[in-house]
N, C-alpha and C. Protein backbone atom coordinates (compact mmCIF):
# COMPACT_ATOMS: atom_id res chain seq x y z
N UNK A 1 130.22 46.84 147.04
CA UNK A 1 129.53 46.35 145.86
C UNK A 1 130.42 46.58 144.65
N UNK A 2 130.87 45.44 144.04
CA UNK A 2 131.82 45.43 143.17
C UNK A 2 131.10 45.12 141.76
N UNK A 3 131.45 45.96 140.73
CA UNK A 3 131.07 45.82 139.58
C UNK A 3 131.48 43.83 138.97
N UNK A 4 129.94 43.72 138.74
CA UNK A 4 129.58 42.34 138.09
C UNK A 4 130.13 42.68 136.74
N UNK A 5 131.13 42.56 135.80
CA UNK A 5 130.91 42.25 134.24
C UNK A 5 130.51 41.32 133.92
N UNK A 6 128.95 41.26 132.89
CA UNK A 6 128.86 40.29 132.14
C UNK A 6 129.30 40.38 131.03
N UNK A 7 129.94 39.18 130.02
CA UNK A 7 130.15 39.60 128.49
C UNK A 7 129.18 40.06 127.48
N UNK A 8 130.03 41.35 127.47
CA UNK A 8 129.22 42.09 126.35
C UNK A 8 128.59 41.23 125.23
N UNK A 9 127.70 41.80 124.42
CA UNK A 9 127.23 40.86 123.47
C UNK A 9 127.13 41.94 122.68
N UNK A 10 127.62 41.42 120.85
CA UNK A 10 127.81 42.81 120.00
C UNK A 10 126.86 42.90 118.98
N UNK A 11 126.65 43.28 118.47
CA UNK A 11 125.22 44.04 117.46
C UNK A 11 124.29 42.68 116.71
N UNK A 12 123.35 42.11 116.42
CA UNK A 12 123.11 41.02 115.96
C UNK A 12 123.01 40.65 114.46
N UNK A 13 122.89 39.53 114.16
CA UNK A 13 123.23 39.23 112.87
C UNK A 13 121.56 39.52 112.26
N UNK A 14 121.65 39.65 111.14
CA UNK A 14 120.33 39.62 110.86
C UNK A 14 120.32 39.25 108.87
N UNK A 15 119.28 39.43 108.45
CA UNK A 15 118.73 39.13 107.17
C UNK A 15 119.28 40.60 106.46
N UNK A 16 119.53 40.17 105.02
CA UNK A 16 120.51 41.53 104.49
C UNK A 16 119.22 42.53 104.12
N UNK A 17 117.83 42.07 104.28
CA UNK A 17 117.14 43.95 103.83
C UNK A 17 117.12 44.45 105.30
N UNK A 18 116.10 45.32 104.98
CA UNK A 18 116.09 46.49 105.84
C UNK A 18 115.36 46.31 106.23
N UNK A 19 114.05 45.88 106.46
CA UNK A 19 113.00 45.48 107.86
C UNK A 19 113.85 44.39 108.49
N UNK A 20 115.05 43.59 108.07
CA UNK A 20 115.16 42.36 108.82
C UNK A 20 116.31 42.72 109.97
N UNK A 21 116.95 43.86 109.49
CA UNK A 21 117.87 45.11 110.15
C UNK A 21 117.22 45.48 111.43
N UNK A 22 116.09 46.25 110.86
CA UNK A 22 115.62 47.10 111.88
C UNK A 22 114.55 46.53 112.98
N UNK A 23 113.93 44.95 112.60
CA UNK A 23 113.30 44.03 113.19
C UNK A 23 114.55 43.51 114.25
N UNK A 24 115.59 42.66 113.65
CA UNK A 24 116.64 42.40 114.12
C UNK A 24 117.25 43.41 115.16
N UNK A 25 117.38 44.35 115.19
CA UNK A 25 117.70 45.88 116.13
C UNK A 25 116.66 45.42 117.32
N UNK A 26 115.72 45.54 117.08
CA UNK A 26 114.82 45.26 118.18
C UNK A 26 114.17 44.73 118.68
N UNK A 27 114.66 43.53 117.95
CA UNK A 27 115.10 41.88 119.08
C UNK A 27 116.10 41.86 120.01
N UNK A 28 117.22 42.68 119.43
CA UNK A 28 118.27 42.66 120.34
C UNK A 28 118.46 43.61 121.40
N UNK A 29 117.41 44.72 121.18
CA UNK A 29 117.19 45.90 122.15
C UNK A 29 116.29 45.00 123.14
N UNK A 30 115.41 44.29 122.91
CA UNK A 30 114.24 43.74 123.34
C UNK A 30 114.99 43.39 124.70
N UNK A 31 115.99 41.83 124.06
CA UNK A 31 116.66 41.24 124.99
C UNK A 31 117.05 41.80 126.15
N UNK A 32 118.05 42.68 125.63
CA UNK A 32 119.02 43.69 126.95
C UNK A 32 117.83 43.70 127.66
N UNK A 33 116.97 44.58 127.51
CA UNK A 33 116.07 45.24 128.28
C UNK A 33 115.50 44.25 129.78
N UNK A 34 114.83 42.95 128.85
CA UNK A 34 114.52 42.18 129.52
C UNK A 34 115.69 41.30 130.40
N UNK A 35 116.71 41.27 129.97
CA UNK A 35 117.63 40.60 130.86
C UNK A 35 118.27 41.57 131.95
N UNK A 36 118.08 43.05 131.69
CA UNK A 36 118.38 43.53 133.46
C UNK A 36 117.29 43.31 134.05
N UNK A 37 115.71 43.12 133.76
CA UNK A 37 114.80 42.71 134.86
C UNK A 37 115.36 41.69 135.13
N UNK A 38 116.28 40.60 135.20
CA UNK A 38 116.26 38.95 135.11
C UNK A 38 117.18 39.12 136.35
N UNK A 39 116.73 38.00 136.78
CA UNK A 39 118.09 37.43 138.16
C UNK A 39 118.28 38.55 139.58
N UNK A 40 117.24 39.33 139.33
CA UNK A 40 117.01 39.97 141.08
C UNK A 40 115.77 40.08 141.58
N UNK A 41 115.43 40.42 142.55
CA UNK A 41 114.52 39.99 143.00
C UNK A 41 112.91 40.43 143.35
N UNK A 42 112.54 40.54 143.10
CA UNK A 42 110.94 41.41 143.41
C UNK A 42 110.90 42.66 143.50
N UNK A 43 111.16 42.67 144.60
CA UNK A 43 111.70 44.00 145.51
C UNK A 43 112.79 44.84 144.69
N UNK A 44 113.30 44.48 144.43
CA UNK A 44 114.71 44.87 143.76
C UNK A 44 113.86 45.18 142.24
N UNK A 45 113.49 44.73 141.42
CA UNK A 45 113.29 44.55 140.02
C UNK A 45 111.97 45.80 140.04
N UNK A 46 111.33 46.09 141.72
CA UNK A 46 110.49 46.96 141.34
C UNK A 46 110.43 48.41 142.10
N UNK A 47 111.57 48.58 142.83
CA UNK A 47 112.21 49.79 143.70
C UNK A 47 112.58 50.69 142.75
N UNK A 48 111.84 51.52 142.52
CA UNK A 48 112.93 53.35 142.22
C UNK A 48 114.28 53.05 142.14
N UNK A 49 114.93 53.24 141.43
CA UNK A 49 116.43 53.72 141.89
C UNK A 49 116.84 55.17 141.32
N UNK A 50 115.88 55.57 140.96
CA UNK A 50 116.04 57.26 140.85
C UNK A 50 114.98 57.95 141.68
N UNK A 51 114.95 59.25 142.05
CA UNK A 51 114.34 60.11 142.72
C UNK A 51 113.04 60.24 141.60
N UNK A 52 113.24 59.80 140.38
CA UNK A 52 111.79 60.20 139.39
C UNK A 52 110.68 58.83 139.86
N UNK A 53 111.33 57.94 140.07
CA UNK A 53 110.38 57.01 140.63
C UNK A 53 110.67 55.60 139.89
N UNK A 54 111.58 55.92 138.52
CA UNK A 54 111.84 54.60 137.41
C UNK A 54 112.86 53.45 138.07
N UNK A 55 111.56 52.41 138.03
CA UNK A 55 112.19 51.04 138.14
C UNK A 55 112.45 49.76 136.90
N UNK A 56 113.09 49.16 137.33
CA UNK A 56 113.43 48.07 136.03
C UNK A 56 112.07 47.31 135.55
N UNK A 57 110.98 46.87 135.70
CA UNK A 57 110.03 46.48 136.09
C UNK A 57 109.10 48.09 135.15
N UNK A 58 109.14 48.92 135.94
CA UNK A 58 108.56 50.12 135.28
C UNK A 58 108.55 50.46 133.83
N UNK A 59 110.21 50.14 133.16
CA UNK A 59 110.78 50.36 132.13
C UNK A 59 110.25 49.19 130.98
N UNK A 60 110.01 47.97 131.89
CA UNK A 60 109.55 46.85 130.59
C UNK A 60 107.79 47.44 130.70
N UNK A 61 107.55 47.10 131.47
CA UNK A 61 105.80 48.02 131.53
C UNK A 61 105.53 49.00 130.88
N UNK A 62 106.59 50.10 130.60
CA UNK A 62 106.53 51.11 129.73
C UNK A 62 106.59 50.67 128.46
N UNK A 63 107.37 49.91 128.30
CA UNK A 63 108.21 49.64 126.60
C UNK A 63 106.71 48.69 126.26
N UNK A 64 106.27 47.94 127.23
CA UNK A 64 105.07 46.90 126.32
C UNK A 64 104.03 47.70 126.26
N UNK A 65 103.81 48.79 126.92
CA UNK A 65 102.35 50.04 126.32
C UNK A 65 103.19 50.30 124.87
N UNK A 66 104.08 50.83 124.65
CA UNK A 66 105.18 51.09 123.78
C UNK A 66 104.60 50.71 122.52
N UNK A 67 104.76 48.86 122.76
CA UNK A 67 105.18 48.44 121.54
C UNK A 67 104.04 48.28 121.28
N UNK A 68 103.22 48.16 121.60
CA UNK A 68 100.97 48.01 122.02
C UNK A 68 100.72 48.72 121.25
N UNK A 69 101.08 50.01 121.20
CA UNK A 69 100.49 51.51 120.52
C UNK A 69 101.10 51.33 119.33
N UNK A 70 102.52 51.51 119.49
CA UNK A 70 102.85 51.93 118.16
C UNK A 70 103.20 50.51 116.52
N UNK A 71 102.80 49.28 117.42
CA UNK A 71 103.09 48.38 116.45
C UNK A 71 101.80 47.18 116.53
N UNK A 72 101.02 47.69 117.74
CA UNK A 72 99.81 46.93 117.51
C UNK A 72 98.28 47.60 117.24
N UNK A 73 98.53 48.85 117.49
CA UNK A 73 97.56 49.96 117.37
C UNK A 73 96.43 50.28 118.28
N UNK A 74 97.29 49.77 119.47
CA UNK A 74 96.49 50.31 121.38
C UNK A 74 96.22 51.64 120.73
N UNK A 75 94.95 51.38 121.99
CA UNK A 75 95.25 53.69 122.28
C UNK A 75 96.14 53.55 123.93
N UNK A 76 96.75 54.25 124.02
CA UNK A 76 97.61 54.76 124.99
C UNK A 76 97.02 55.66 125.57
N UNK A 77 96.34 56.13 126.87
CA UNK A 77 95.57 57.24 127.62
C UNK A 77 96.50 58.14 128.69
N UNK A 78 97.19 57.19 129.33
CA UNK A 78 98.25 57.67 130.05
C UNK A 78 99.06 57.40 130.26
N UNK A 79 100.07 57.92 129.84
CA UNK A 79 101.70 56.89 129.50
C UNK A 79 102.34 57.49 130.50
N UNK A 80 102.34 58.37 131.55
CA UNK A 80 103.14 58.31 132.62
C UNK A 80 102.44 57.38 133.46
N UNK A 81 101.31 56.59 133.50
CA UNK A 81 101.04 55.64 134.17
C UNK A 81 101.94 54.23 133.72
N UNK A 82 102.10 54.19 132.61
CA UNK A 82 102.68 52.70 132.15
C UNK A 82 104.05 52.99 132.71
N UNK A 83 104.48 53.38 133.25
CA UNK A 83 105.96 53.50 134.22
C UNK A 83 105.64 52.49 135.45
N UNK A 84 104.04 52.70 135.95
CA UNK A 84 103.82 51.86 137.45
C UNK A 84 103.24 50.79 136.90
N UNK A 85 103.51 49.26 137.11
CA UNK A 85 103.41 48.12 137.02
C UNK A 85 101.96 48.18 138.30
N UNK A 86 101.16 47.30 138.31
CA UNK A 86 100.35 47.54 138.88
C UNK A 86 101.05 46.51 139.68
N UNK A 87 100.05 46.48 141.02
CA UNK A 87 100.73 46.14 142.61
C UNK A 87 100.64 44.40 142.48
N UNK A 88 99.88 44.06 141.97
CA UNK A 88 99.59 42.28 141.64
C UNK A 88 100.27 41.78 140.93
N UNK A 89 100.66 42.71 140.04
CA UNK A 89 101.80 42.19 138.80
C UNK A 89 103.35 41.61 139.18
N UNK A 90 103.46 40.35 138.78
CA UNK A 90 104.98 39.35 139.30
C UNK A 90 106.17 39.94 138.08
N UNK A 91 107.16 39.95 138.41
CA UNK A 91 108.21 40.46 137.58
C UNK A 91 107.80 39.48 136.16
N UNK A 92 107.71 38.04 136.62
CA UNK A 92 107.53 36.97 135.51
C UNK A 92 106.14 37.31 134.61
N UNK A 93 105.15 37.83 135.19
CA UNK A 93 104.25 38.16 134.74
C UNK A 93 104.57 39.77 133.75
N UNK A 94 105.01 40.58 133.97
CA UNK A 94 105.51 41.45 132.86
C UNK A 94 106.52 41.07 132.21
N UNK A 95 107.26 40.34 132.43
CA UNK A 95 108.55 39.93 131.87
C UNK A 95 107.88 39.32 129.94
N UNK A 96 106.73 38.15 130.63
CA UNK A 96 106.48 37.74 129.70
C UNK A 96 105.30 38.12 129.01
N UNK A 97 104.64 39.03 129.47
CA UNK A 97 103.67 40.10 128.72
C UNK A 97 104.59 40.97 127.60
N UNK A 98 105.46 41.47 128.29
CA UNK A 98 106.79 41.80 127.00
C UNK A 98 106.89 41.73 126.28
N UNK A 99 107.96 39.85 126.34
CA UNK A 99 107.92 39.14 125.37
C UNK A 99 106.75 38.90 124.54
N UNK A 100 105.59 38.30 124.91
CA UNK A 100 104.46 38.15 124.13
C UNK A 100 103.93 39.29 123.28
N UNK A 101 104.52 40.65 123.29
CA UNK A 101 103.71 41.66 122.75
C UNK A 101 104.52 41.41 121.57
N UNK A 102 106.16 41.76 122.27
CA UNK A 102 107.12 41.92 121.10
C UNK A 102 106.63 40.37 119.83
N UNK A 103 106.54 39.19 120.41
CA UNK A 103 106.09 38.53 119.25
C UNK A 103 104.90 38.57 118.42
N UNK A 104 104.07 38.42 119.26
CA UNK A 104 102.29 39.72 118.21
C UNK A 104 103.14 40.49 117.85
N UNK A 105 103.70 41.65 117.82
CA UNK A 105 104.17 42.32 117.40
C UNK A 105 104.94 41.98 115.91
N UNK A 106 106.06 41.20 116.20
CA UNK A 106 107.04 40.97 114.93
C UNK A 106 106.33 39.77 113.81
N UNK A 107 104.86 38.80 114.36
CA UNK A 107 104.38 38.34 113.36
C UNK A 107 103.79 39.14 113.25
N UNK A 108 103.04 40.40 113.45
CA UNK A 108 102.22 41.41 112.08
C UNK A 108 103.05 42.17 111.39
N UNK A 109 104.57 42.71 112.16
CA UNK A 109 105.64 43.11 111.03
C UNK A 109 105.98 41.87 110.15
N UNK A 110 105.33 40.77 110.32
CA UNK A 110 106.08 40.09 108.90
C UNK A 110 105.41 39.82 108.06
N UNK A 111 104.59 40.17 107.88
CA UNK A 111 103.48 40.73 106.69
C UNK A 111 103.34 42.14 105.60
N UNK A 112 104.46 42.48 106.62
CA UNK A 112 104.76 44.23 105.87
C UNK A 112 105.54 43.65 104.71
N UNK A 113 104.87 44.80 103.42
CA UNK A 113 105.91 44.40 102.12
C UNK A 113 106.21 45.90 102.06
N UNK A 114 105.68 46.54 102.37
CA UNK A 114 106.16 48.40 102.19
C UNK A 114 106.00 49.05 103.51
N UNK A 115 107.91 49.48 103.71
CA UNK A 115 107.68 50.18 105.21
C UNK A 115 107.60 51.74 104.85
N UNK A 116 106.98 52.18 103.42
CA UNK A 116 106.48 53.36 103.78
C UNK A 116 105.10 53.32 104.12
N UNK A 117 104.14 52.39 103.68
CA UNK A 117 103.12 52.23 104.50
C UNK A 117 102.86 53.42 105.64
N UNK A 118 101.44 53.60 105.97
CA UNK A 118 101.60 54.14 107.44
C UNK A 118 101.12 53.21 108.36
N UNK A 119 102.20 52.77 109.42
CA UNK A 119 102.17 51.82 110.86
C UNK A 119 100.97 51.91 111.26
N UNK A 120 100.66 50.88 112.14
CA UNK A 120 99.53 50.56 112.81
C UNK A 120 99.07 51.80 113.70
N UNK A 121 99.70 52.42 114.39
CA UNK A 121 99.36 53.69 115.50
C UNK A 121 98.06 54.21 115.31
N UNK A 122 97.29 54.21 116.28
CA UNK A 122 96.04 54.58 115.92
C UNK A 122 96.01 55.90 115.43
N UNK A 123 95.34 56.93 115.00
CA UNK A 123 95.27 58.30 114.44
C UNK A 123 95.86 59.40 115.51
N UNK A 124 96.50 60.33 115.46
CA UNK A 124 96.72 60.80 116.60
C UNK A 124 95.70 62.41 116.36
N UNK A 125 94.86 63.34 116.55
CA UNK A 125 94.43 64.54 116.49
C UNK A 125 94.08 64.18 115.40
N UNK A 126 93.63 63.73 114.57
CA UNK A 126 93.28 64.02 113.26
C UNK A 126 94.71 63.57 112.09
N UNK A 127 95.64 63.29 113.29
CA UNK A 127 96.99 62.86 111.75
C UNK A 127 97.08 61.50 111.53
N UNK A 128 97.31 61.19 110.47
CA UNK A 128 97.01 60.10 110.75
C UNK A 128 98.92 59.79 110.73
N UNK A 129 99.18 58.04 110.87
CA UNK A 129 100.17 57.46 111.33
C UNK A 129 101.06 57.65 110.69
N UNK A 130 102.43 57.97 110.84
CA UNK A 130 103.75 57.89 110.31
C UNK A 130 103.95 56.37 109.64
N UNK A 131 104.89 56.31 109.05
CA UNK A 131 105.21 55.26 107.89
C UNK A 131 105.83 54.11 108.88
N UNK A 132 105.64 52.88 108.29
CA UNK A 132 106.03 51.83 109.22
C UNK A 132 107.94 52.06 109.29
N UNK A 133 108.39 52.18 108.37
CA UNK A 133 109.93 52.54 108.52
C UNK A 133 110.17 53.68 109.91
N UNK A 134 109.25 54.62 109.75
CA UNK A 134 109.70 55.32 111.02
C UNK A 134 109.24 54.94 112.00
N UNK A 135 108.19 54.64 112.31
CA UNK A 135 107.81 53.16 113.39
C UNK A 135 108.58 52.03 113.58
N UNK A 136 109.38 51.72 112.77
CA UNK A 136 110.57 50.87 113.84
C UNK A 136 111.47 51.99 113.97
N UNK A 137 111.59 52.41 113.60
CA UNK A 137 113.41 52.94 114.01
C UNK A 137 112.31 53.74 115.22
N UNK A 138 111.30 54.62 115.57
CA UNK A 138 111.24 55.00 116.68
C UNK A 138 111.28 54.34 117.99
N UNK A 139 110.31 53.19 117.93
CA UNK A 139 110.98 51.96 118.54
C UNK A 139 112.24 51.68 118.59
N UNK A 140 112.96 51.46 117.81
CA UNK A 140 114.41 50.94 118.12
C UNK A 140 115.23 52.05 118.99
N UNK A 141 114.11 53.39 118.86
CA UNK A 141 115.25 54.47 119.37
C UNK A 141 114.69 54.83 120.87
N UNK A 142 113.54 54.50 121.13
CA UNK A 142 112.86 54.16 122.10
C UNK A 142 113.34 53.10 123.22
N UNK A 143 113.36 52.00 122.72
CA UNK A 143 113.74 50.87 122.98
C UNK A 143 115.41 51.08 123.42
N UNK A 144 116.14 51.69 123.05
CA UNK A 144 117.60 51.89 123.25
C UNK A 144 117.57 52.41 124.33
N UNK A 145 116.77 53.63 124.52
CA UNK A 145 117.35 54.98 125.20
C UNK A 145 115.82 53.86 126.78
N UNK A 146 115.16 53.36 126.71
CA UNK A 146 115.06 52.61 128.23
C UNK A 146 116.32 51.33 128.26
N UNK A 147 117.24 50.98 127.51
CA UNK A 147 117.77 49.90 127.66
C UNK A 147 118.83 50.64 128.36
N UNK A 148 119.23 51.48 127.83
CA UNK A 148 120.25 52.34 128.72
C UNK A 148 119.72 52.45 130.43
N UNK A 149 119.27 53.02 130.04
CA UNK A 149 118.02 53.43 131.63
C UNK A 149 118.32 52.49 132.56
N UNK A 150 117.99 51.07 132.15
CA UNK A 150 117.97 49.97 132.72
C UNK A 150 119.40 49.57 133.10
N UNK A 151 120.10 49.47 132.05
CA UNK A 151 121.51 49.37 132.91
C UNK A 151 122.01 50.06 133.73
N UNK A 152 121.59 51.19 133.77
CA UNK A 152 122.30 52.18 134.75
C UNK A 152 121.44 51.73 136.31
N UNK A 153 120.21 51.09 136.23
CA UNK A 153 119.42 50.67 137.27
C UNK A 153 119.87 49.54 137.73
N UNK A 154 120.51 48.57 136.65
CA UNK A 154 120.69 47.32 137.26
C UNK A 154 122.14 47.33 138.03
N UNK A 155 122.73 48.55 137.63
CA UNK A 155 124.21 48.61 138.13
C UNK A 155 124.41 49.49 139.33
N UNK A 156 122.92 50.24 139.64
CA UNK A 156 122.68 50.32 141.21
C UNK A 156 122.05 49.18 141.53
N UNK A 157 121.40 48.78 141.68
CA UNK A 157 121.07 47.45 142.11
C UNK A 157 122.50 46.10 142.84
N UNK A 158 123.03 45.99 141.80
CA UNK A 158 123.89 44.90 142.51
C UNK A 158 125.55 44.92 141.42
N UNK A 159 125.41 46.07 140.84
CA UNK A 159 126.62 46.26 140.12
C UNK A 159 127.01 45.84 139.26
N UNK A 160 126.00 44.84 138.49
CA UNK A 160 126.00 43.65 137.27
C UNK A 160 126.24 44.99 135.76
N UNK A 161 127.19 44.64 134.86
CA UNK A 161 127.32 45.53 133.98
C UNK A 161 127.39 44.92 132.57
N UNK A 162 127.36 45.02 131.78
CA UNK A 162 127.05 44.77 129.88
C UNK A 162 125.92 44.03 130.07
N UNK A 163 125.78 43.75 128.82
CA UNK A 163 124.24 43.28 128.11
C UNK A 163 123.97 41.66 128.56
């Protein structure tokens, strides 16, 4: 199994403020993510490739509870469950639950005029929500650190490597 390179793809262009930055960030985190689920196969897209149990498939299922909670204002009950894709669920079918959140998602961020605001997140104990500025970048930092994850999964899988 010989390492696949695909061409890298480098940071994205975006709008010169700073929500269009940090929106822009995680469109392009979004992508990666979703393009190592892309182009293998069922089986493959929903197998462990670590001893913890995380599959590629697992990782977008995680990230759309993710983006649910913290940018649409889900409650989240058990987030080591959003790792398991439920057994009926088609790769295409989370793939584009994903996508669809991330866009609900980025049309209610485009209504934000102040990202100190506090974000949608429902209340947590009595606190209430952190500021929408730190609600993306946690996302974006969120969103990075499974995009990583995922490449390192897709490159057991069949050896396919960059974004």
């Amino acid at each position: 199994m010989g390492a696949r390179r695909k061409r890298d793809t480098g940071p994205p262009s975006t709008g010169p403020g700073e929500q269009d930055v940090l929106v822009g960030f995680l469109d392009y985190l979004r992508a990666s993510v979703a393009g190592k689920a892309e182009g293998v196969s069922e089986a493959q897209a929903r197998a462990p490739g670590v001893p913890s149990g995380t599959s590629l498939l697992g990782l977008v299922n995680h990230l759309t509870f993710v983006e649910r909670h913290w940018l649409l204002g889900h409650e989240v009950t058990d987030w080591p469950a959003t790792f398991q894709p439920a057994p009926d669920d088609t790769a295409a079918a989370i793939l584009a639950t994903y996508r669809e959140t991330g866009a609900e998602a980025n049309a209610g961020m485009a209504s934000w005029d102040d990202l100190t605001q506090p974000g949608p997140r429902p209340a947590n104990r009595g606190r209430s929500a952190p500021s929408r500025r730190w609600t993306l970048t946690h996302l974006i930092e969120e969103t990075a650190r499974h995009a990583g994850h995922a490449d390192i999964l897709r490159e057991l899988i069949d050896g396919t490597t960059g974004r």
